[in-house]
PDB file of N, CA and C in Angstrom:
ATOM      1  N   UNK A   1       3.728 -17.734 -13.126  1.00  0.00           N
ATOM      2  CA  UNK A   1       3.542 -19.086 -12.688  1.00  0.00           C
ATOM      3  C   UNK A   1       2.038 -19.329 -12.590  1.00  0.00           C
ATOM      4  N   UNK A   2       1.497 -19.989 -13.360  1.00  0.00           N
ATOM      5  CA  UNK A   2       0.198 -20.840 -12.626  1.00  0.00           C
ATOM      6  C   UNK A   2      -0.110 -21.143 -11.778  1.00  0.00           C
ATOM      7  N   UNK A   3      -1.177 -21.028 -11.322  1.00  0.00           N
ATOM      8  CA  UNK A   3      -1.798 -20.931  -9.750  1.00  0.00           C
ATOM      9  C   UNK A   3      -1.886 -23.070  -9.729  1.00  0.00           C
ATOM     10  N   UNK A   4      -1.927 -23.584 -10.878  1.00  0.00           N
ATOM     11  CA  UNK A   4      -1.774 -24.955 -10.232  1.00  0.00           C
ATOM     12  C   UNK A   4       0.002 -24.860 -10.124  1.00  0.00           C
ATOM     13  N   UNK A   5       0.769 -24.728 -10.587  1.00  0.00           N
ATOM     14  CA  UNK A   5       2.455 -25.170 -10.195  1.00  0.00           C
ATOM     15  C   UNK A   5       2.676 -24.330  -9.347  1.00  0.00           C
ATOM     16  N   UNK A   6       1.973 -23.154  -8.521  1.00  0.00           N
ATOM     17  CA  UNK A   6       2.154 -22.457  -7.445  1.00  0.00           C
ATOM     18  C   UNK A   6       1.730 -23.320  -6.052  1.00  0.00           C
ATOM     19  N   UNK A   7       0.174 -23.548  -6.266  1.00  0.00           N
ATOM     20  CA  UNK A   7      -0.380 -24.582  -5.523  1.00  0.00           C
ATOM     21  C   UNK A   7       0.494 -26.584  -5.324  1.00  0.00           C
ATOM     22  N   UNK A   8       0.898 -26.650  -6.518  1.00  0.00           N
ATOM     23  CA  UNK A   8       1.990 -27.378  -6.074  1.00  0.00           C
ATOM     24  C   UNK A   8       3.285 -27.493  -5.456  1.00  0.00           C
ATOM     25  N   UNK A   9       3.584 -25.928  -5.486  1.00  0.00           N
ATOM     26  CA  UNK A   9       4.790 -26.610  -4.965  1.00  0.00           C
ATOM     27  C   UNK A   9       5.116 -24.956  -4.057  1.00  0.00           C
ATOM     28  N   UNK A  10       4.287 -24.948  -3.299  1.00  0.00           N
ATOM     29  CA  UNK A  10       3.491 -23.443  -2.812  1.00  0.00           C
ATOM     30  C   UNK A  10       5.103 -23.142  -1.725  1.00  0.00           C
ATOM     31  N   UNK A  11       5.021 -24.011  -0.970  1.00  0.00           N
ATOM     32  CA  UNK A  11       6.413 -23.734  -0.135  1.00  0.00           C
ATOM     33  C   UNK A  11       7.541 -23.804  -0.787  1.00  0.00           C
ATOM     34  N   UNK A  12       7.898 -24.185  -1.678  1.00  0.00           N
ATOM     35  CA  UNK A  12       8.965 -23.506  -2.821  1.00  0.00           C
ATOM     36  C   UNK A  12       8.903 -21.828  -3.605  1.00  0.00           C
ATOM     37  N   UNK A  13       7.410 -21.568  -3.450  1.00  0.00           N
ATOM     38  CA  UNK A  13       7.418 -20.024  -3.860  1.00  0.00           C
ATOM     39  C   UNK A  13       7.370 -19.133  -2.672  1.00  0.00           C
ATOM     40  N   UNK A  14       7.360 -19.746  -1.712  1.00  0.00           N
ATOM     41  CA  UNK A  14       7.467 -19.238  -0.474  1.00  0.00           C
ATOM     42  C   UNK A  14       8.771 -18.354  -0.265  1.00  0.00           C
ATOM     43  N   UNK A  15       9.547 -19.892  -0.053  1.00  0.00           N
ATOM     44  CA  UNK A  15      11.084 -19.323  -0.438  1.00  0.00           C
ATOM     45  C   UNK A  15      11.595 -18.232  -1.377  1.00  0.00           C
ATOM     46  N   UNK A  16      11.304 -18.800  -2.671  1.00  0.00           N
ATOM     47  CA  UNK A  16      11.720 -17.928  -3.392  1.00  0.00           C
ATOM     48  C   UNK A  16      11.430 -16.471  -3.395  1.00  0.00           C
ATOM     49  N   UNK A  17       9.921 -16.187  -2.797  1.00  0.00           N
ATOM     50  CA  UNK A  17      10.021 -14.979  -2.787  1.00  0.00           C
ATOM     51  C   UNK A  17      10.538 -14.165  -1.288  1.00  0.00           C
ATOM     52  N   UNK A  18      10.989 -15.059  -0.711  1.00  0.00           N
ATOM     53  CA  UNK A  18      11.465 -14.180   0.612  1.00  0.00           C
ATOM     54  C   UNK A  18      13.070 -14.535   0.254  1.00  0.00           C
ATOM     55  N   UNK A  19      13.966 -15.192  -0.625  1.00  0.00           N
ATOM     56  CA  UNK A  19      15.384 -15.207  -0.568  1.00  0.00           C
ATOM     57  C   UNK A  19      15.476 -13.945  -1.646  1.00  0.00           C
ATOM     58  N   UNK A  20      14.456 -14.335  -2.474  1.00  0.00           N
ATOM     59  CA  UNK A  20      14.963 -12.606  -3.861  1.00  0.00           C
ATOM     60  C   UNK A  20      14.643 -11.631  -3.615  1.00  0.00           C
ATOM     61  N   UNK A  21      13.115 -11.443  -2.795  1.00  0.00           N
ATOM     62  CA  UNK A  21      12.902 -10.509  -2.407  1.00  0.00           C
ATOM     63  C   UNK A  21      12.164  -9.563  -3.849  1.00  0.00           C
ATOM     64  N   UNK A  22      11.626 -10.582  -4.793  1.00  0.00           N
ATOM     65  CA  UNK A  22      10.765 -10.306  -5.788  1.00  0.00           C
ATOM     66  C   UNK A  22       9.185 -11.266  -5.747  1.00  0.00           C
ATOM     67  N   UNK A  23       8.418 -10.593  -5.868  1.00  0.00           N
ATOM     68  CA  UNK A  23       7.249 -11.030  -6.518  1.00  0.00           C
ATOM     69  C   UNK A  23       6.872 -12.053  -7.075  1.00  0.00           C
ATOM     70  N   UNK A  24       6.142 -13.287  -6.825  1.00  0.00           N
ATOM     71  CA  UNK A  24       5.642 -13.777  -8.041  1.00  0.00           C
ATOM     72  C   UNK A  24       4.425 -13.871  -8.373  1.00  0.00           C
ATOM     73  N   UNK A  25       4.241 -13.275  -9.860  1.00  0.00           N
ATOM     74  CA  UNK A  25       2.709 -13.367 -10.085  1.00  0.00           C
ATOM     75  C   UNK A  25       2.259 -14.756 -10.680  1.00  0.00           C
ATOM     76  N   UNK A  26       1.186 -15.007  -9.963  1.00  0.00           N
ATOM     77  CA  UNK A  26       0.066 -16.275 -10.278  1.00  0.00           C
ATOM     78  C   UNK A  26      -0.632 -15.485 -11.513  1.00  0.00           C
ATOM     79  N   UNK A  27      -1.106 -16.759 -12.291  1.00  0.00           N
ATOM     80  CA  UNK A  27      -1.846 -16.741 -13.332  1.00  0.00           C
ATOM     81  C   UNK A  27      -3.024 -17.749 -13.403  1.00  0.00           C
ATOM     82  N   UNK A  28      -3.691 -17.313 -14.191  1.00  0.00           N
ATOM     83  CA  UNK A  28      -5.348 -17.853 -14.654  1.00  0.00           C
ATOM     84  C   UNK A  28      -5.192 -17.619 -16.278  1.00  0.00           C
ATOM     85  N   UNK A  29      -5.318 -18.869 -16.809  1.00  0.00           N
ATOM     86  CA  UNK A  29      -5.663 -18.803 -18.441  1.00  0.00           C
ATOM     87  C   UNK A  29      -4.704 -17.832 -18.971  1.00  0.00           C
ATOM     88  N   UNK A  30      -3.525 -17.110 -18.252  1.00  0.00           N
ATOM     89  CA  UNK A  30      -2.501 -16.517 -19.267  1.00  0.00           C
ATOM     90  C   UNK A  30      -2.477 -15.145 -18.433  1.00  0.00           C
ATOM     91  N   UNK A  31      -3.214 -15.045 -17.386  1.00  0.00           N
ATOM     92  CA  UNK A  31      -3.546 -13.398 -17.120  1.00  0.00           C
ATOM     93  C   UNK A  31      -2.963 -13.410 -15.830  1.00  0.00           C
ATOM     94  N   UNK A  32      -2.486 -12.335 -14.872  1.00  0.00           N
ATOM     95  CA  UNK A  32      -2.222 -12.052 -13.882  1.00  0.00           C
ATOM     96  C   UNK A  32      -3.720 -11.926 -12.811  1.00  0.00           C
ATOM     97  N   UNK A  33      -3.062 -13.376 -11.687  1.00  0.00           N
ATOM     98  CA  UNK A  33      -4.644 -13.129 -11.142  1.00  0.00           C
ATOM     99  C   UNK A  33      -4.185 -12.442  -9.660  1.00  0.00           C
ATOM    100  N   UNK A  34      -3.029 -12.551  -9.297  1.00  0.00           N
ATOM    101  CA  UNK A  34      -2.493 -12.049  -7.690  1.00  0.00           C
ATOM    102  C   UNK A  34      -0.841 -12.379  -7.968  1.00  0.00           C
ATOM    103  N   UNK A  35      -0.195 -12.159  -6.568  1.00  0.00           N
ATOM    104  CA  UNK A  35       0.644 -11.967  -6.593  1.00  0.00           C
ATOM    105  C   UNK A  35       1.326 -12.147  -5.103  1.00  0.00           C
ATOM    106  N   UNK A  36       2.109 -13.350  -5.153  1.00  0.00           N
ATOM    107  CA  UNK A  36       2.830 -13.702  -3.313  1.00  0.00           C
ATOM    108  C   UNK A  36       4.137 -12.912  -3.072  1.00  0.00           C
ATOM    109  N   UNK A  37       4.116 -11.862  -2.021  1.00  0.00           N
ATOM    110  CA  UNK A  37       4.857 -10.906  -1.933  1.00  0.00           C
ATOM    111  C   UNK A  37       5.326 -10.877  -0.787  1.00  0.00           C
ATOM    112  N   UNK A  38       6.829 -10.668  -0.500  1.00  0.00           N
ATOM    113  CA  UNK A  38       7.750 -11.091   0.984  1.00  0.00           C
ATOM    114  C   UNK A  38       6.655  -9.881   1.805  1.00  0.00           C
ATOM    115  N   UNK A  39       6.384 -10.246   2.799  1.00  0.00           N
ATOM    116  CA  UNK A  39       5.889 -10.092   4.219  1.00  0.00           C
ATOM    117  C   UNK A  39       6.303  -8.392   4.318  1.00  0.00           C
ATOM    118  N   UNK A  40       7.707  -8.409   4.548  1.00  0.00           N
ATOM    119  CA  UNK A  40       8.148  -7.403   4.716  1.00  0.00           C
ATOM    120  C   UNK A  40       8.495  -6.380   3.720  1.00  0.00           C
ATOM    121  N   UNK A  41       8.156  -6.344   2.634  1.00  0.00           N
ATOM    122  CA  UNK A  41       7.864  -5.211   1.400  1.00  0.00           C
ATOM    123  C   UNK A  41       6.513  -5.242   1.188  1.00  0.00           C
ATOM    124  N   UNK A  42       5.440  -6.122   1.871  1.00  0.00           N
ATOM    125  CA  UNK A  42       4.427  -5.320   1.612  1.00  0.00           C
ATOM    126  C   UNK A  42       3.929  -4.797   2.795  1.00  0.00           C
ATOM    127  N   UNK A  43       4.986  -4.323   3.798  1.00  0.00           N
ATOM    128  CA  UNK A  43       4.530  -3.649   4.895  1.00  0.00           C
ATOM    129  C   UNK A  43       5.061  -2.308   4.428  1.00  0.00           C
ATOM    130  N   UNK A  44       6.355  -2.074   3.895  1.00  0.00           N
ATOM    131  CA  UNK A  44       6.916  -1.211   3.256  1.00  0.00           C
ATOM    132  C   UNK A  44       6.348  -0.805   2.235  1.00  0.00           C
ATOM    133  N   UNK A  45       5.544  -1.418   1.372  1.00  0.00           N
ATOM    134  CA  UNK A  45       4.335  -0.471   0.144  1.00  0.00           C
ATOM    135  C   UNK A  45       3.430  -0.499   0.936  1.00  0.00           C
ATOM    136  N   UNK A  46       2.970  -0.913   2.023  1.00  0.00           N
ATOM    137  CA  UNK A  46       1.827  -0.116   2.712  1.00  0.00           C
ATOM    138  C   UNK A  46       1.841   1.414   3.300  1.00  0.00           C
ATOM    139  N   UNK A  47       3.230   1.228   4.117  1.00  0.00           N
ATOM    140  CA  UNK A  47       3.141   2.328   4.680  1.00  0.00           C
ATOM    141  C   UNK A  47       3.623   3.751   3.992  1.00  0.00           C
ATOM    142  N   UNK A  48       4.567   3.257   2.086  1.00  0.00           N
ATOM    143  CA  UNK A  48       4.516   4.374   1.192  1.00  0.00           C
ATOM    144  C   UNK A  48       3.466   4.451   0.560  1.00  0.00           C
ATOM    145  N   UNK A  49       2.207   3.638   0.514  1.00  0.00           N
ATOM    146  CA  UNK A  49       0.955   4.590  -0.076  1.00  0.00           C
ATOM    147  C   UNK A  49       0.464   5.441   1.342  1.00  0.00           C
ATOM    148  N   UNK A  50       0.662   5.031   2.844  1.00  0.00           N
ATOM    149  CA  UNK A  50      -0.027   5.633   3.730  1.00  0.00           C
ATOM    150  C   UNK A  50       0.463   7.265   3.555  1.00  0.00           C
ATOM    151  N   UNK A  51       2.005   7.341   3.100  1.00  0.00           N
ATOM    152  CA  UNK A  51       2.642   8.793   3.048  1.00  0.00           C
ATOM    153  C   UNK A  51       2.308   9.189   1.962  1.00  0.00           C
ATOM    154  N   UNK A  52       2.243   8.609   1.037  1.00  0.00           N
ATOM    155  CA  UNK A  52       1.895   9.560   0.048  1.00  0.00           C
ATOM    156  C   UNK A  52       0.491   9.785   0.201  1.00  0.00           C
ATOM    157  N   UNK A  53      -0.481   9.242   0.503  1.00  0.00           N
ATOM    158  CA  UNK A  53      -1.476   9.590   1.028  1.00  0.00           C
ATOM    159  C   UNK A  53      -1.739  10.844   2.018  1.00  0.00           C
ATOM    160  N   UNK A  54      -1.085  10.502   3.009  1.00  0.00           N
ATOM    161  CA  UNK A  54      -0.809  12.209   3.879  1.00  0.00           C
ATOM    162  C   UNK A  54      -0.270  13.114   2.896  1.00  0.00           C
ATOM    163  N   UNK A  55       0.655  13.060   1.649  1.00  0.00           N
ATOM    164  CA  UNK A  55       1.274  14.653   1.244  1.00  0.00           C
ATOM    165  C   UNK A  55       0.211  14.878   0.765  1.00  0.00           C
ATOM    166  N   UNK A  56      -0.210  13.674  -0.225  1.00  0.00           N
ATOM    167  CA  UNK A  56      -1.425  14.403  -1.686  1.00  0.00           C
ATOM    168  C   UNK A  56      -2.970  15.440  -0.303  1.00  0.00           C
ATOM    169  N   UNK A  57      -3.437  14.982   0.932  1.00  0.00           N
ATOM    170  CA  UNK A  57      -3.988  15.539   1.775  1.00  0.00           C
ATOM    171  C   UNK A  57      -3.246  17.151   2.129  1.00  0.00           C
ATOM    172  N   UNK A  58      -2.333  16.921   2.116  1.00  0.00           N
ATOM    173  CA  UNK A  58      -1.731  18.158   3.210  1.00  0.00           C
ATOM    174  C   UNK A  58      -1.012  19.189   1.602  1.00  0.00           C
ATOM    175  N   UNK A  59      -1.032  18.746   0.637  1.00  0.00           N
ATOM    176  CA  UNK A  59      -1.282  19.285  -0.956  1.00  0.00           C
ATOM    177  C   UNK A  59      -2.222  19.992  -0.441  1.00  0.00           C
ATOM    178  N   UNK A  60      -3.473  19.075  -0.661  1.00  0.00           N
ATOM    179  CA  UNK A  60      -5.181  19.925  -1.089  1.00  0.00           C
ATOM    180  C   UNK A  60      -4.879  20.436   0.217  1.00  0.00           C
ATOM    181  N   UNK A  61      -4.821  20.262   1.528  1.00  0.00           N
ATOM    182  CA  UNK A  61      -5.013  21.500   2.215  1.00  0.00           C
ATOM    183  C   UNK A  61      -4.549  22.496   1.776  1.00  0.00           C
ATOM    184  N   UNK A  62      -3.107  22.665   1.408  1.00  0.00           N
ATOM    185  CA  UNK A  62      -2.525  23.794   1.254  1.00  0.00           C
ATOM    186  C   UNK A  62      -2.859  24.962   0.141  1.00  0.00           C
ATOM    187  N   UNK A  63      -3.531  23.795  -0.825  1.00  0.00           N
ATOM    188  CA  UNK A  63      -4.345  24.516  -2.525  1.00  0.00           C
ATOM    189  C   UNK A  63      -5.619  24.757  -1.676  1.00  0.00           C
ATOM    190  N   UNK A  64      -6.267  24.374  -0.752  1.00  0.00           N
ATOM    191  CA  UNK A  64      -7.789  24.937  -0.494  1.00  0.00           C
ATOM    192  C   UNK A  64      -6.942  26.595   0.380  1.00  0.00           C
ATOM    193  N   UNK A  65      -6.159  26.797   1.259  1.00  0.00           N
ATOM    194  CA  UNK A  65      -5.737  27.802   1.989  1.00  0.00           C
ATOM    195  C   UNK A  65      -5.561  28.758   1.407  1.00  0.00           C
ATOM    196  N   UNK A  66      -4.714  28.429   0.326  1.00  0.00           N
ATOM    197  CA  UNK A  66      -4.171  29.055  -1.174  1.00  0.00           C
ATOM    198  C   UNK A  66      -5.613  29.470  -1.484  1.00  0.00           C
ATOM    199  N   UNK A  67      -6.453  29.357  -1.862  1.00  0.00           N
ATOM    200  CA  UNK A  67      -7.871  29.346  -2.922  1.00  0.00           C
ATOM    201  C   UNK A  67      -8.378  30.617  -1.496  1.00  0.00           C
ATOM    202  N   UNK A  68      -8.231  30.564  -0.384  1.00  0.00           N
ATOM    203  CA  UNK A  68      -8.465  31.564   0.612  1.00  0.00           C
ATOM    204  C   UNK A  68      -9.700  30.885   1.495  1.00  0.00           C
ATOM    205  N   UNK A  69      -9.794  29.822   1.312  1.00  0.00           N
ATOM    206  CA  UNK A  69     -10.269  29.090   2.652  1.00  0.00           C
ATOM    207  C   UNK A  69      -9.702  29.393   4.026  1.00  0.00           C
ATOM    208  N   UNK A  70     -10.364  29.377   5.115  1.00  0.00           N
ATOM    209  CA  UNK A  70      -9.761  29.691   6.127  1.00  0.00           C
ATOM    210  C   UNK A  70      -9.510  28.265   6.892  1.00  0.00           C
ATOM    211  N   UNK A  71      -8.557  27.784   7.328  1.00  0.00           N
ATOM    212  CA  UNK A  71      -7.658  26.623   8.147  1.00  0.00           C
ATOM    213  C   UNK A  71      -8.716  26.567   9.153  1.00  0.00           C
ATOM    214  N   UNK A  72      -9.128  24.971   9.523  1.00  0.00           N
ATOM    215  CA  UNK A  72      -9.633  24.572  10.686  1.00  0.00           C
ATOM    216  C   UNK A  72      -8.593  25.014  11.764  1.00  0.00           C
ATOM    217  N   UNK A  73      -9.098  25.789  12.527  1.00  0.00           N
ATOM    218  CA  UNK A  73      -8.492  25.926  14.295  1.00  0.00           C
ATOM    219  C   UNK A  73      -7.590  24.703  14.768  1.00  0.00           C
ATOM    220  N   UNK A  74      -6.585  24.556  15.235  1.00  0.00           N
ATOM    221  CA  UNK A  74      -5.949  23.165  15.991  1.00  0.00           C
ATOM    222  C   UNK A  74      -6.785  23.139  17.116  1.00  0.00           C
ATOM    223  N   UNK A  75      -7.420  24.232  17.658  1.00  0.00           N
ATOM    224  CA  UNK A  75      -8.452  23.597  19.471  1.00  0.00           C
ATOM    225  C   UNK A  75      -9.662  22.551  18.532  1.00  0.00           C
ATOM    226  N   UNK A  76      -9.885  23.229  17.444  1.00  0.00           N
ATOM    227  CA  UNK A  76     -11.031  22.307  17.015  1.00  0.00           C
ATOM    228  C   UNK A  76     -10.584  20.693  16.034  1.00  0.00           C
ATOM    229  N   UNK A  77      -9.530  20.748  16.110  1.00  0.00           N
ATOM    230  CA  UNK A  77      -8.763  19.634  15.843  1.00  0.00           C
ATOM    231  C   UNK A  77      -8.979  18.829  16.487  1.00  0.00           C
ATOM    232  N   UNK A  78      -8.292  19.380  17.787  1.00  0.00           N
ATOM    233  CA  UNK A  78      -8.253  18.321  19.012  1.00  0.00           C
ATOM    234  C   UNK A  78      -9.399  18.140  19.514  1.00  0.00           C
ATOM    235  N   UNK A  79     -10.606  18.871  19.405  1.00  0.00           N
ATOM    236  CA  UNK A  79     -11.691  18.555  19.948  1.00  0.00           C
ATOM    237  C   UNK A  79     -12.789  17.713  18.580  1.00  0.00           C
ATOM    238  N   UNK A  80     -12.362  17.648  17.670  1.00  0.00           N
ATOM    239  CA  UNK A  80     -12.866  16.637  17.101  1.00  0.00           C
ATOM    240  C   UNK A  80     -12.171  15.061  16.935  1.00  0.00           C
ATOM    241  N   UNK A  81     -11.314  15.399  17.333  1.00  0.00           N
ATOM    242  CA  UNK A  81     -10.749  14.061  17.302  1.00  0.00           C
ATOM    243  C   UNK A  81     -10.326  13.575  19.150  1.00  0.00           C
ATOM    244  N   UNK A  82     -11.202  14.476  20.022  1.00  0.00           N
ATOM    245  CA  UNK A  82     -11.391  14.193  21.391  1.00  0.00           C
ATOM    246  C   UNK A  82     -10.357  14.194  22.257  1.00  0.00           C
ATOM    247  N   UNK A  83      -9.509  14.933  21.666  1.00  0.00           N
ATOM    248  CA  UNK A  83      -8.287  15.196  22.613  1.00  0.00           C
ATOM    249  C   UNK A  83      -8.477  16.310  23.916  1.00  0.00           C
TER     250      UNK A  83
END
């Protein structure tokens, strides 16, 4: 959809994307410029990049341990993060 027939008739894509529960992408000159996305799936792709974010971390920890790094201490855990 074009960002002018989006901008026109903006509370109609409103709807639509919270009854389907799909996406719609806005356009510029033919191209994808953004995209109005129900509220509540993009809290849900937030918080699956936040996890996959923690495994791919707790991965490389486990490949640096593996490699024979020695594990930060948990007292020094908590004392860097002021617990």
């Amino acid at each position: 959809m074009t960002l002018s027939q989006a901008r026109a008739r903006f509370a109609d894509v409103i709807d639509e994307v919270r009854h389907y529960h799909e996406p719609v992408y806005l356009t510029r000159r033919g191209r994808r410029v953004a995209a109005v996305i129900d509220a509540d799936a993009l809290e849900r792709l937030l918080a699956a990049a936040e996890d996959l974010e923690d495994i791919k971390a707790a991965e490389a920890s486990r490949a640096e341990i593996a490699d024979g790094e020695d594990p930060v201490p948990w007292e020094q855990v908590k004392a860097d993060l002021g617990l």
